[in-house]
Protein backbone atom coordinates (compact mmCIF):
# COMPACT_ATOMS: atom_id res chain seq x y z
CA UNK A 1 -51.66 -43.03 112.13
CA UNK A 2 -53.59 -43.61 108.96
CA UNK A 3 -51.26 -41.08 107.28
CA UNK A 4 -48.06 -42.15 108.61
CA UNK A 5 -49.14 -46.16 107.34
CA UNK A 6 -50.24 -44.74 103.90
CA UNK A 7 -46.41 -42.68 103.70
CA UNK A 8 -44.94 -46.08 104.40
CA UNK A 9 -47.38 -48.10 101.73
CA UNK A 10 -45.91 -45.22 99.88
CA UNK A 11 -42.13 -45.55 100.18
CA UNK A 12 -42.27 -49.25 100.09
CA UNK A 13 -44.04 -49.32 96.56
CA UNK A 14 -41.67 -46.74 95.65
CA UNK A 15 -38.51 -48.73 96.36
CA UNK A 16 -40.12 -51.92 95.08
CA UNK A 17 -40.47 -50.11 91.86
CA UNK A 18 -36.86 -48.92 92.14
CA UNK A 19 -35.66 -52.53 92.29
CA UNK A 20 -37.08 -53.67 89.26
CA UNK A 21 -36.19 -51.04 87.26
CA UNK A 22 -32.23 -51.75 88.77
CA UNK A 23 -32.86 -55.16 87.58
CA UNK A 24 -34.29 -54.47 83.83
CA UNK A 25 -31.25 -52.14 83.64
CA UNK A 26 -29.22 -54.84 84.83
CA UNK A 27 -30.73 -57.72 82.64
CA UNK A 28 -30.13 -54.70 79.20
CA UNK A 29 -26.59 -54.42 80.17
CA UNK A 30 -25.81 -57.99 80.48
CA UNK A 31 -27.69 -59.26 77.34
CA UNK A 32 -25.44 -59.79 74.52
CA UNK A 33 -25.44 -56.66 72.06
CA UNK A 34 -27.16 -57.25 68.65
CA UNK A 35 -26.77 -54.10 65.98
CA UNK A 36 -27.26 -53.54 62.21
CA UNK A 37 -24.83 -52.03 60.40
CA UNK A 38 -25.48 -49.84 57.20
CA UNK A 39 -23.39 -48.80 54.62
CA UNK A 40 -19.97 -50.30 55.96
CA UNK A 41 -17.74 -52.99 58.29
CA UNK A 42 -18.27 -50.92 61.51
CA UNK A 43 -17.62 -51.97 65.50
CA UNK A 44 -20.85 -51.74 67.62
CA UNK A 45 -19.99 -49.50 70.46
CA UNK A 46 -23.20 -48.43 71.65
CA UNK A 47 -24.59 -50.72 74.54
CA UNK A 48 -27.58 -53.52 72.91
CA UNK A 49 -28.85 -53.12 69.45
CA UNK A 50 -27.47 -50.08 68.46
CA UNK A 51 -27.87 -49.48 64.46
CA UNK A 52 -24.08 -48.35 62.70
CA UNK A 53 -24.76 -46.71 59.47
CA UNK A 54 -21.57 -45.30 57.14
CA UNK A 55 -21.00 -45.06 53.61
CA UNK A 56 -18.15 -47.03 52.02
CA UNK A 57 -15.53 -44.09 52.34
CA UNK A 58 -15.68 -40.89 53.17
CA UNK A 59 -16.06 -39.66 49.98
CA UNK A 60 -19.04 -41.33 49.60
CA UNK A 61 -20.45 -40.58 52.29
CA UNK A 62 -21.61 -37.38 51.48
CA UNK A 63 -23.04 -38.47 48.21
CA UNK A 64 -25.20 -41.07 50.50
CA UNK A 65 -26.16 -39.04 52.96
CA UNK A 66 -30.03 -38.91 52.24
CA UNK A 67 -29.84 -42.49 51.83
CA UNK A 68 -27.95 -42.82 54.90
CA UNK A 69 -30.47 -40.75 57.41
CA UNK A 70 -33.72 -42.33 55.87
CA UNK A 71 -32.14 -45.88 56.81
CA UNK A 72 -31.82 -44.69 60.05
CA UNK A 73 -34.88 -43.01 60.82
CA UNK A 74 -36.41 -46.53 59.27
CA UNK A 75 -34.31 -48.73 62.02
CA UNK A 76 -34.76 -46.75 64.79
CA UNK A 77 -38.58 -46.99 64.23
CA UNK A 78 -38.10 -50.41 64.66
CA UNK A 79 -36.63 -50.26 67.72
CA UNK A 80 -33.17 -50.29 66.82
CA UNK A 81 -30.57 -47.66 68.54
CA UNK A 82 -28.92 -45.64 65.29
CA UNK A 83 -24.74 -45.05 65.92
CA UNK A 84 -22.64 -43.71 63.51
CA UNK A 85 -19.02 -45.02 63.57
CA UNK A 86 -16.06 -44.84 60.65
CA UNK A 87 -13.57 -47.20 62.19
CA UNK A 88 -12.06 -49.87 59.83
CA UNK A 89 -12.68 -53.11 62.19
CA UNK A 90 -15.12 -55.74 62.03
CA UNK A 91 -17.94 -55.94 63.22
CA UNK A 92 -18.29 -59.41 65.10
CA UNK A 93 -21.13 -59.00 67.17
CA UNK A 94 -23.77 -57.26 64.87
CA UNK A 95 -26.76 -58.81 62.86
CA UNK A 96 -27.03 -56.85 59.71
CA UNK A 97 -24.42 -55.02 57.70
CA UNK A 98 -26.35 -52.48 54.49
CA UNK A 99 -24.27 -51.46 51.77
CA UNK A 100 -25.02 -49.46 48.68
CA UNK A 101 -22.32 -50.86 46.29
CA UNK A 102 -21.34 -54.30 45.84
CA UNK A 103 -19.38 -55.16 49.31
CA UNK A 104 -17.49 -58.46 48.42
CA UNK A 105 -14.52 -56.45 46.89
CA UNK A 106 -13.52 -55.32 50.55
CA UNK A 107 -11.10 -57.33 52.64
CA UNK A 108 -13.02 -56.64 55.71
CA UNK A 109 -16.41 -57.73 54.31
CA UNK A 110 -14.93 -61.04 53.07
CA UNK A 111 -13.24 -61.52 56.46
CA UNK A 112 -16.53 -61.33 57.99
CA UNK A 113 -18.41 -63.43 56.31
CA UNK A 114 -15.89 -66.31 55.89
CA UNK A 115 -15.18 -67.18 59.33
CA UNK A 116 -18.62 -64.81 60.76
CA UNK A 117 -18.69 -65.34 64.93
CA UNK A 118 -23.02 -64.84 64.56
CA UNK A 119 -25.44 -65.01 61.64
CA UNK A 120 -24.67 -62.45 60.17
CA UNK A 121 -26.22 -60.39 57.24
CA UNK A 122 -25.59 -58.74 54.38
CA UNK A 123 -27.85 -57.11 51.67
CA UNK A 124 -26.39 -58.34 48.84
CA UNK A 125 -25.68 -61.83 47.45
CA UNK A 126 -22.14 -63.03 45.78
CA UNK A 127 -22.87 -62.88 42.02
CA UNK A 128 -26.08 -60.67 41.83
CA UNK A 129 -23.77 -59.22 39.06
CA UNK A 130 -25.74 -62.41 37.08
CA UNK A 131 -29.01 -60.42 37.67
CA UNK A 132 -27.91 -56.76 37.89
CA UNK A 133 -25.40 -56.24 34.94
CA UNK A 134 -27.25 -55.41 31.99
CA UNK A 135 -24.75 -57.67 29.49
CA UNK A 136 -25.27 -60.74 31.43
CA UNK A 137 -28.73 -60.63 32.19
CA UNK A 138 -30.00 -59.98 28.48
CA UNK A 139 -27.31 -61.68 26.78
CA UNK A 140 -26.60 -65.08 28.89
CA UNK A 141 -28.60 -67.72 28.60
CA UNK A 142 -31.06 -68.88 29.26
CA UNK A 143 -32.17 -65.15 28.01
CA UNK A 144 -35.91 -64.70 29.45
CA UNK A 145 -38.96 -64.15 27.34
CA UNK A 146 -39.30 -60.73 29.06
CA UNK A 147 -36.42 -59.30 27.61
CA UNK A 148 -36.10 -57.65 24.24
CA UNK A 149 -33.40 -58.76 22.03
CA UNK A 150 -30.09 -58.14 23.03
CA UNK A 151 -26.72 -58.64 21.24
CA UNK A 152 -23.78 -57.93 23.24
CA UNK A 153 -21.06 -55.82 21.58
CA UNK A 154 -18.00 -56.65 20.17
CA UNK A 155 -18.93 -60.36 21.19
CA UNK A 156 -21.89 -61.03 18.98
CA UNK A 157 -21.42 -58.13 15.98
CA UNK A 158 -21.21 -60.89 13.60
CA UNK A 159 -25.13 -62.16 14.58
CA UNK A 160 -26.10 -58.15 14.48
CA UNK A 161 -25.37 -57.54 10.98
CA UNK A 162 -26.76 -61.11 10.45
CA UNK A 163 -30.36 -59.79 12.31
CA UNK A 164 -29.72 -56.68 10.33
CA UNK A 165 -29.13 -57.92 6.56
CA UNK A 166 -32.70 -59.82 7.27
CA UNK A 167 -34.47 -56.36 6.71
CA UNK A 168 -35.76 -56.77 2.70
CA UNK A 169 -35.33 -53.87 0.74
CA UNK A 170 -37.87 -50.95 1.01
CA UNK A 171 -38.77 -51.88 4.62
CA UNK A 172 -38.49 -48.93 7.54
CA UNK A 173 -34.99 -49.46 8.97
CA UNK A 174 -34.86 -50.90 12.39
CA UNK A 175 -33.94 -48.54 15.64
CA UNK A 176 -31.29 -49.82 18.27
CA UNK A 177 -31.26 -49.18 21.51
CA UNK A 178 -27.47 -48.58 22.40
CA UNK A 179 -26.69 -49.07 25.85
CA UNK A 180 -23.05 -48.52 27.39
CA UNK A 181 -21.96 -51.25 29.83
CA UNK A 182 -21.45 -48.66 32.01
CA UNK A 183 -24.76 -48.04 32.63
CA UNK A 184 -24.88 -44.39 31.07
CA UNK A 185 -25.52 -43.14 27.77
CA UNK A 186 -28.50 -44.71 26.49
CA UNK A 187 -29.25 -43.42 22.86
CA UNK A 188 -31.12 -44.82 20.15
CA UNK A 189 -30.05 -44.98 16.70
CA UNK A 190 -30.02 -46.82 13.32
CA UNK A 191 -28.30 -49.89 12.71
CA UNK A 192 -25.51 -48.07 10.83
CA UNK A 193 -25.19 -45.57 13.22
CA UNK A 194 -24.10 -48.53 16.16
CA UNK A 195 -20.11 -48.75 16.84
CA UNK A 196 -19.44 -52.17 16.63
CA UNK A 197 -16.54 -52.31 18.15
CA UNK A 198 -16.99 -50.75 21.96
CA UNK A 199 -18.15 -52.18 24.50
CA UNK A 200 -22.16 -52.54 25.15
CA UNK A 201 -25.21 -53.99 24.22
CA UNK A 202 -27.28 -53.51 21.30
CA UNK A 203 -31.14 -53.73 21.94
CA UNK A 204 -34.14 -54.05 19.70
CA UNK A 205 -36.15 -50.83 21.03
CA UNK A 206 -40.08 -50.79 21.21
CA UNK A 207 -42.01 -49.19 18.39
CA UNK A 208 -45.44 -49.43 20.24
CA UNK A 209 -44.99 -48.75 23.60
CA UNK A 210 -47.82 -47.60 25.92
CA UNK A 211 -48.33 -43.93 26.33
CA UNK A 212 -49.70 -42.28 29.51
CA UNK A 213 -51.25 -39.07 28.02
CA UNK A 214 -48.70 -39.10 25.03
CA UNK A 215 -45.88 -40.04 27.02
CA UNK A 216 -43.90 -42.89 27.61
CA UNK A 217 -43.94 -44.86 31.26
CA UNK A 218 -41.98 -47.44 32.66
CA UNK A 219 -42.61 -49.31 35.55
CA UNK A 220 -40.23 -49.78 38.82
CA UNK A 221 -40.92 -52.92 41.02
CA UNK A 222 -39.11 -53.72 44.57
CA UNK A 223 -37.56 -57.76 44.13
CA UNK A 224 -36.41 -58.80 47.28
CA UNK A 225 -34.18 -62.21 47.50
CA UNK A 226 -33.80 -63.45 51.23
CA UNK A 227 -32.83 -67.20 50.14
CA UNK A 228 -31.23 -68.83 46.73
CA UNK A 229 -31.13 -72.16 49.19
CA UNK A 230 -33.98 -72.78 49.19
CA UNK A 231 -34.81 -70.38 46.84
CA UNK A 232 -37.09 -67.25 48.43
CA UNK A 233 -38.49 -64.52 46.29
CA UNK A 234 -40.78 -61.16 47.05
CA UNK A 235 -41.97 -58.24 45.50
CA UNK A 236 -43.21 -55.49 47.55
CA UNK A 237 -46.97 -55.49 45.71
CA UNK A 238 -47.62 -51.72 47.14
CA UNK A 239 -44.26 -49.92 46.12
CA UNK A 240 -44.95 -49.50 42.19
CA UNK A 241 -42.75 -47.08 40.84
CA UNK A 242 -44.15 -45.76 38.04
CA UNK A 243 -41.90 -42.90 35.92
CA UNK A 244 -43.25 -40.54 33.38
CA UNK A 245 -40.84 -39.30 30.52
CA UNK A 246 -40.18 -35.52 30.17
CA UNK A 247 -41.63 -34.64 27.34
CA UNK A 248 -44.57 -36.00 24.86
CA UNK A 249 -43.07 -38.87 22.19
CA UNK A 250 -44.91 -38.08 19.14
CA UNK A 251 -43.44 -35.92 17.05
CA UNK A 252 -40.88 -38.99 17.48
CA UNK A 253 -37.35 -37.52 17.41
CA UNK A 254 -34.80 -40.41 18.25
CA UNK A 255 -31.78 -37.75 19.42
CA UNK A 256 -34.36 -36.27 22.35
CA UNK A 257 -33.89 -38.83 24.62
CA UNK A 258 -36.30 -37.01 27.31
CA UNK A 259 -39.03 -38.78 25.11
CA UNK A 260 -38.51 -41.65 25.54
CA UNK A 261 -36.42 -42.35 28.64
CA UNK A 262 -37.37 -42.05 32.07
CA UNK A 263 -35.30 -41.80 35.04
CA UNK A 264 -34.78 -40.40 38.13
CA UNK A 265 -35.09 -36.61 36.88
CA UNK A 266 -38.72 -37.73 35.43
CA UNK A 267 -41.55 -36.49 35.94
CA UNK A 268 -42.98 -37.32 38.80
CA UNK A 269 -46.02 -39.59 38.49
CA UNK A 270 -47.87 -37.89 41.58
CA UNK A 271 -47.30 -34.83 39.71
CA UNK A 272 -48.25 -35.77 36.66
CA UNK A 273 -51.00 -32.89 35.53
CA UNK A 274 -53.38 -35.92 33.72
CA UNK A 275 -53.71 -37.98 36.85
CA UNK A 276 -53.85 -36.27 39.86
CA UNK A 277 -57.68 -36.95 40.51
CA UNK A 278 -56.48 -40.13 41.14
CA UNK A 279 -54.51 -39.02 44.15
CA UNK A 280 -56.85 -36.48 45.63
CA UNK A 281 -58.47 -37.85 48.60
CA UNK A 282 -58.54 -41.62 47.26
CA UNK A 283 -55.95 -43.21 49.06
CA UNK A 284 -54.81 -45.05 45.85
CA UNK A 285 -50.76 -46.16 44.88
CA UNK A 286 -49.35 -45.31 41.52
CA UNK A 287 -50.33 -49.24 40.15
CA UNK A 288 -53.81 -48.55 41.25
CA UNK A 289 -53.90 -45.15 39.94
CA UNK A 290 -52.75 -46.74 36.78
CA UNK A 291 -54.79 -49.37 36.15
CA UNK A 292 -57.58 -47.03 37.35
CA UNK A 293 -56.87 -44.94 34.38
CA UNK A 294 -56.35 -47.95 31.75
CA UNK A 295 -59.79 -49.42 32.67
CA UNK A 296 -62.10 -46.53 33.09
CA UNK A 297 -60.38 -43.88 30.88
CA UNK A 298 -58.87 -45.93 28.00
CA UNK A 299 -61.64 -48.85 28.32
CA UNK A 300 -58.46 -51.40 28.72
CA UNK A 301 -60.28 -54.94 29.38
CA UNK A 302 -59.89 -55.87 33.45
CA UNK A 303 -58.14 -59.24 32.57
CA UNK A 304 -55.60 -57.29 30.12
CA UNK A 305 -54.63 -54.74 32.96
CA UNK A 306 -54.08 -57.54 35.01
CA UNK A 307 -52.35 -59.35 33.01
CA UNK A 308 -49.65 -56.47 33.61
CA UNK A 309 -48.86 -58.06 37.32
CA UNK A 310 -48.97 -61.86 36.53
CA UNK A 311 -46.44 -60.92 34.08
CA UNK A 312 -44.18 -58.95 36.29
CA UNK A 313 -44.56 -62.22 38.29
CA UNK A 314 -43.74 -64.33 36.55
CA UNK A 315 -40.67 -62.35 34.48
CA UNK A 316 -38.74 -62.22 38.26
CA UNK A 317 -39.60 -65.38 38.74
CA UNK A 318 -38.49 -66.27 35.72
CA UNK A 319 -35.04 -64.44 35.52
CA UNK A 320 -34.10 -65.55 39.49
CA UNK A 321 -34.89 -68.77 39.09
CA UNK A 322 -33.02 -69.19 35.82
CA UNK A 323 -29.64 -67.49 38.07
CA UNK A 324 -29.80 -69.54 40.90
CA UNK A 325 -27.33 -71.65 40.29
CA UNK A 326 -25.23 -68.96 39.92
CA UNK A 327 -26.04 -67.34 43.01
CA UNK A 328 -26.27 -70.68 45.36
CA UNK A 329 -22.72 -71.36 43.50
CA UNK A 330 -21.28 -68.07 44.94
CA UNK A 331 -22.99 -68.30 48.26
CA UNK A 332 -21.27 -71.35 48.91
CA UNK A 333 -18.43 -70.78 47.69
CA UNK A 334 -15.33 -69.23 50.31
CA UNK A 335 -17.73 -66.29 51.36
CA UNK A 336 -20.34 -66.94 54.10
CA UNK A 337 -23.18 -69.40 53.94
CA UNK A 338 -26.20 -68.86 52.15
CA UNK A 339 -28.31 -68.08 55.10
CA UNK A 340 -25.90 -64.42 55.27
CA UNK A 341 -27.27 -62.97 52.61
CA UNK A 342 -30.39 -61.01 51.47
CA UNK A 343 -31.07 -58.40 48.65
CA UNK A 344 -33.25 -55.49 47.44
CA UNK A 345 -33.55 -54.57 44.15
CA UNK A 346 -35.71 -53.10 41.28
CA UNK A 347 -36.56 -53.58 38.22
CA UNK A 348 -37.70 -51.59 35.57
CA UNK A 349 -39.92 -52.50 32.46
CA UNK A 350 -41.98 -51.24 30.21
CA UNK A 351 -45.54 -51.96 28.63
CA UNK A 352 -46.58 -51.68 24.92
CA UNK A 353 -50.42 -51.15 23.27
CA UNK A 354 -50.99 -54.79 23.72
CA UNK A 355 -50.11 -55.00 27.48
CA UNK A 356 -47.39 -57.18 27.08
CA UNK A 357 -44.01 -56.25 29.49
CA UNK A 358 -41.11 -56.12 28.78
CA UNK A 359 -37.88 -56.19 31.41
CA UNK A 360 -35.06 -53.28 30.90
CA UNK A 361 -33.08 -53.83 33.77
CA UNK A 362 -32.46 -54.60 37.49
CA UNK A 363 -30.83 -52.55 39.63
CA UNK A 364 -28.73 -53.97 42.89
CA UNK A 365 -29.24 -51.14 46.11
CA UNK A 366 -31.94 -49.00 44.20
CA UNK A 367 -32.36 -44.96 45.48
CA UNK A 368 -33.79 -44.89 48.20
CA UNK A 369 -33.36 -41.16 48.81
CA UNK A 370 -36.40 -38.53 47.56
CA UNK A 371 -37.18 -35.26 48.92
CA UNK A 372 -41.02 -35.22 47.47
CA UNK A 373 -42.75 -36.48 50.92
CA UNK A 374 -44.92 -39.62 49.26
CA UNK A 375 -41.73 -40.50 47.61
CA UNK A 376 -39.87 -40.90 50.89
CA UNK A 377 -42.62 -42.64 52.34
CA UNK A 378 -42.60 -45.36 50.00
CA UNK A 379 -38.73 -45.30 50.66
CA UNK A 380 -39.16 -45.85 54.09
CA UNK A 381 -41.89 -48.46 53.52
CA UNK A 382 -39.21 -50.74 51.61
CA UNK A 383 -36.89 -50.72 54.00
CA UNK A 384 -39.29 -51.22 57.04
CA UNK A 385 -40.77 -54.30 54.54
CA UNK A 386 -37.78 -55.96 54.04
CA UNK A 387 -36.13 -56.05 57.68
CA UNK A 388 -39.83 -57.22 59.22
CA UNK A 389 -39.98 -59.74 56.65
CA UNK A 390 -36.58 -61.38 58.24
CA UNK A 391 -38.33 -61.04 61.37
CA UNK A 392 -36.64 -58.15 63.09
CA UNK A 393 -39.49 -56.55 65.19
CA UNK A 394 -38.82 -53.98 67.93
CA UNK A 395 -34.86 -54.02 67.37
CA UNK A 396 -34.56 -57.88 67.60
CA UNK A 397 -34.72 -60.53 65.84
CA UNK A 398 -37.98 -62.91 67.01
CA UNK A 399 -37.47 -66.38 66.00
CA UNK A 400 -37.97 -68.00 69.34
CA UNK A 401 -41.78 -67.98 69.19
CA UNK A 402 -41.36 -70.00 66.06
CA UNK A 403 -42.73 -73.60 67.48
CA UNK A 404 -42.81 -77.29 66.28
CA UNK A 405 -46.44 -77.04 65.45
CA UNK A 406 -46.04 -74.15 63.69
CA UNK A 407 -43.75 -75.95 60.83
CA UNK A 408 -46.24 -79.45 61.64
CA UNK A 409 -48.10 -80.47 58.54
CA UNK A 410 -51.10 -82.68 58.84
CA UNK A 411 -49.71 -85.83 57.03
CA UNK A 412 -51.35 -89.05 58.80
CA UNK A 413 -48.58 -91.08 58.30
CA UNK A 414 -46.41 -89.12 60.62
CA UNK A 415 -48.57 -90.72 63.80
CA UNK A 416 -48.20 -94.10 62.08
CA UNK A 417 -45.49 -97.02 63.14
CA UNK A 418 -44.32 -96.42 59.29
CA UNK A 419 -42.89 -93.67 60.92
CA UNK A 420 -41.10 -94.41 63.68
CA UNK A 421 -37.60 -94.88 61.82
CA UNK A 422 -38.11 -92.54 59.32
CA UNK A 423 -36.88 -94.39 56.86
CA UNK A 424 -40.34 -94.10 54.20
CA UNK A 425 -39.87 -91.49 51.91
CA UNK A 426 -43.89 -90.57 52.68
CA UNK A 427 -42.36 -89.25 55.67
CA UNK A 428 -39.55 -86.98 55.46
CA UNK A 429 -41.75 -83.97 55.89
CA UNK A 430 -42.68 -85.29 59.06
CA UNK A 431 -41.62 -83.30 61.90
CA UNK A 432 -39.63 -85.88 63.88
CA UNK A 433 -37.94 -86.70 60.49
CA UNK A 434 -36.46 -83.86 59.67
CA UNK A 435 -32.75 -82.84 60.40
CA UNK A 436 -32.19 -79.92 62.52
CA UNK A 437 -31.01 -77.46 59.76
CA UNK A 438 -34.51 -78.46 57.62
CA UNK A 439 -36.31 -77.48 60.80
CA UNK A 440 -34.90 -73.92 60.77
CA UNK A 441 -35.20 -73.45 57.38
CA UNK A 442 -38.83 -74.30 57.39
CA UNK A 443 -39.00 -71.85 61.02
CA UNK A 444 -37.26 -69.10 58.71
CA UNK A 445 -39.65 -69.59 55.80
CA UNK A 446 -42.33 -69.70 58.43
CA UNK A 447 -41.28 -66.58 59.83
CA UNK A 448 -41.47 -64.50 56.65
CA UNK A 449 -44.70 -65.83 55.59
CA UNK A 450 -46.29 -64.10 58.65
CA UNK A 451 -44.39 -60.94 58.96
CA UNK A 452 -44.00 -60.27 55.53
CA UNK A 453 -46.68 -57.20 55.20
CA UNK A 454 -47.05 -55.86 51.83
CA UNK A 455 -44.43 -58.43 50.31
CA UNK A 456 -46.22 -60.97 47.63
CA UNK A 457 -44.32 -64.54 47.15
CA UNK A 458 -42.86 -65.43 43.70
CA UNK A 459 -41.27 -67.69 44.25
CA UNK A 460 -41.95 -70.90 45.58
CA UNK A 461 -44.89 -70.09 43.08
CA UNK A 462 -47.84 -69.29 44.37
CA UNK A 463 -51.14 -71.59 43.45
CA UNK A 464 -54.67 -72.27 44.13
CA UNK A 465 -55.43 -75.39 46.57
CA UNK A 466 -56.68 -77.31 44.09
CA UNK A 467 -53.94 -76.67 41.83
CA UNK A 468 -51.88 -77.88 45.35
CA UNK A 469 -53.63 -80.69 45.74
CA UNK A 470 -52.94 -81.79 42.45
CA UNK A 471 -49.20 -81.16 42.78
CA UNK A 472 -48.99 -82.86 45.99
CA UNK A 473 -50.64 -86.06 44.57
CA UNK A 474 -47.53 -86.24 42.08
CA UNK A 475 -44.92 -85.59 44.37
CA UNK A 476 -41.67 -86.80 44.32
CA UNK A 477 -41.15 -87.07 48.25
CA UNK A 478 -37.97 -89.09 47.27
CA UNK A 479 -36.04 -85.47 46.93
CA UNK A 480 -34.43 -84.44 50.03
CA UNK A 481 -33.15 -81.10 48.60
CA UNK A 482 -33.92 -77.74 50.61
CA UNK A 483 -35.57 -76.73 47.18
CA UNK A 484 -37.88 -79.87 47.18
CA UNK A 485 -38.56 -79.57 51.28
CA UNK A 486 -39.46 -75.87 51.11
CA UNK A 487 -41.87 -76.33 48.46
CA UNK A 488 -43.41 -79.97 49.31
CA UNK A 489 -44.21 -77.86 52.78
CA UNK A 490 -45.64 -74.86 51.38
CA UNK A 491 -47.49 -76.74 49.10
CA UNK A 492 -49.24 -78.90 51.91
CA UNK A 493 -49.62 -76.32 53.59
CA UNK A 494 -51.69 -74.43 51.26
CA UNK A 495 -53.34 -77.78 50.97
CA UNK A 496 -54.57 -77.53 54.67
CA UNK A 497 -55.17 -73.50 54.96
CA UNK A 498 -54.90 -71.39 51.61
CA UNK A 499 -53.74 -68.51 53.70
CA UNK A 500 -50.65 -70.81 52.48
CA UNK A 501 -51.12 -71.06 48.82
CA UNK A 502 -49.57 -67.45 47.91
């Protein structure tokens, strides 16, 4: 009897366990599909969140493909489902579309994001050419302090031989760094050696750069945009790239440019000879190996190998924020909205004797593909950085959890009849006060605050609370910009917790 009663306990937990899983099953196939698309304008045919990833054209494919598989390994280990798909249709009901090269030049992709059915993204913004191209970011004002001194060619040939009639008689000629607006061909030569008439820029090239062990470094950093309204601005603090050229600079020979240029056939830094002891069994990334080095090796001063960081800081902060214009011009314009876009860069500079950095360039879609193992790591970590920091987590994007008192800010006039209309400017960061589309911007910057991981804010610059409270006492609540609301919040709100303040 016993038996028989436990058989039935048995079945009856059995088919109770049935029925829910029918109903899970049911509630996946009737919840709306959500799927990232990489590399291209793809449908989403696999059944919720799948992940499409192509390359622009077949032809490119191929040359991606590295690129390709490591974004998918990265999606799918955050709980996306990966589906390959090279149909030319748009994608209406998917959340992300990845390309490598610039996307707005394709019918499709402008279809999509002028008339877009969801919120769709993409990672790159309309105009990044202001950032990315090396003419217009070291030639167009405002130029930044970071960058060397640039004269765009044929354009501003009469100002170069100006510059170069300055050098008095007797004096070591000046070297040039030549760079083709193609990207390629870097060389470095005398003034007289420079075609004047071709296309490219004309750079003033850096006598006393830093040496690593006789050789020249340069220094990759991951920028990541997710806003130009209100502005937004990371930089993945743990993904230093740092490159080691070829071959020793001194005995300096101008036409080997394997001394002085480093790329992506470098050598690598965890391979440098010099500093593996830095790597064995510490745990440490190629900054901290670095700086490691500069202090207890060269005797470099702390607050001068520091200094290294604040600058690369403040030199993104500096560029962006001088191009935003540009870029909130473009995002408004007839593609999208500004909330569709996001990008990933990086950008390379270089350090001389006196630690002061210098920016080279910025790269839109930087390689992500490797084949030495802590390389592809680090690849994977930038990816898995960026997509968690918009606030996909387990192959969905978690916004709902985002609550009023989440975005509340402790301002005592908000409980007071002053209030009640809304009509003070003391209180339009007040909740209750706020329009609906200020509320979700503040949820969204919320939202990447706390799952942002290794990213470090630039900008809205970070600060100290008392440097906060100072700012807060002088501002201009009057301002009902997204710019001005985005930073009047964070800045209260590293007022009340400095968890806030950076």
């Amino acid at each position: 009897m016993k038996y028989k009663m436990a058989r039935q306990g048995v079945t009856c937990t059995l088919a109770i366990a049935i029925s829910m899983q029918l109903y899970f099953l049911y509630l996946l196939q009737s919840e709306e599909s959500h799927c990232v698309v990489v590399h291209s304008t793809f449908p989403c045919t696999l059944p919720r969140r799948p992940v499409v990833i192509l390359g622009i054209s077949r032809n490119e494919e191929k040359r991606y493909q590295t690129g390709i598989q490591l974004a998918m390994d990265t999606f799918s280990r955050l709980g996306f489902r990966t589906h390959r798909s090279y149909e030319d249709t748009k994608p209406d009901n998917c959340d992300i579309v990845w390309t490598h090269t610039y996307p707005f030049r394709h019918d499709k992709i402008v279809e999509l994001f002028t008339n877009p059915k969801h919120n769709v993204k993409i990672n790159h913004f309309p105009g990044i050419a202001s950032i990315c191209v090396k003419a217009v970011l070291n030639t167009a004002s405002p130029v930044s302090k970071y960058i060397p001194k640039t004269y765009k060619m044929p354009d501003d040939r009469k100002s170069f031989i100006d510059e170069v009639s300055k050098t008095k008689y007797g004096e070591t000629e000046h070297v040039w760094v030549e760079k083709k607006t193609s990207h390629r061909n870097i060389t470095v030569k005398v003034a007289h050696e420079i075609d004047l008439d071709s296309e490219s820029i004309v750079q003033t090239f850096i006598h006393n750069q830093f040496l690593l062990y006789g050789h020249v470094i340069s220094l990759g950093i991951r920028v990541i945009i997710t806003s130009v309204s209100p502005l937004r601005v990371y930089i993945l603090d743990d993904g230093w790239l740092v490159r080691v050229a070829g071959k020793p600079y001194h005995p300096v020979n101008y036409s080997n440019f394997e001394t002085f240029i480093t790329n992506a056939e470098s050598t690598n830094f965890y391979e440098f000879e010099p500093m593996r002891r830095f790597f064995n069994n510490t745990g440490y990334s190629r900054m901290q190996a670095l700086f490691a080095h500069m202090v207890s090796d060269l005797g470099v001063e702390q607050s001068k190998v520091q200094s290294i960081r604040e600058q690369v800081f403040d030199a993104v902060q500096d560029v962006v924020f001088n191009k935003r214009d540009i870029l909130q011009s473009f995002a408004r314009g007839r593609i999208g909205k500004d909330s569709s876009f996001f990008e990933v860069m990086r950008w390379d500079f270089i350090i001389d004797e006196n630690m002061k950095v210098y920016l080279i360039e910025a790269n839109m879609s930087p390689n992500v593909m490797s084949s030495h193992k802590l390389l592809l790591a680090k690849s994977y970590n930038i990816l898995m950085n960026t997509i968690t920091t918009m606030g996909y987590r387990h192959g969905s994007l978690n916004t709902n959890g985002i609550r009023d008192k989440d975005i509340n800010i402790d301002l005592k006039v908000c409980f007071t009849d002053s209030c009640e209309s809304c009509m003070l400017k003391e209180c339009h960061l007040c909740t209750k006060c706020l329009p609906d589309r200020m509320q979700q911007m503040l949820q969204t910057s919320y939202m990447e605050h706390i799952h942002r991981l290794g990213m470090r804010r630039v900008h809205p610059k970070p600060m100290s609370q008392e440097a906060a409270h100072r700012h807060l006492h002088v501002q201009n609540f009057g301002n009902l910009s997204r710019e001005h609301i985005n930073e009047a919040w964070l800045t209260t709100k590293c007022v009340e917790d400095e968890y806030w303040c950076t």
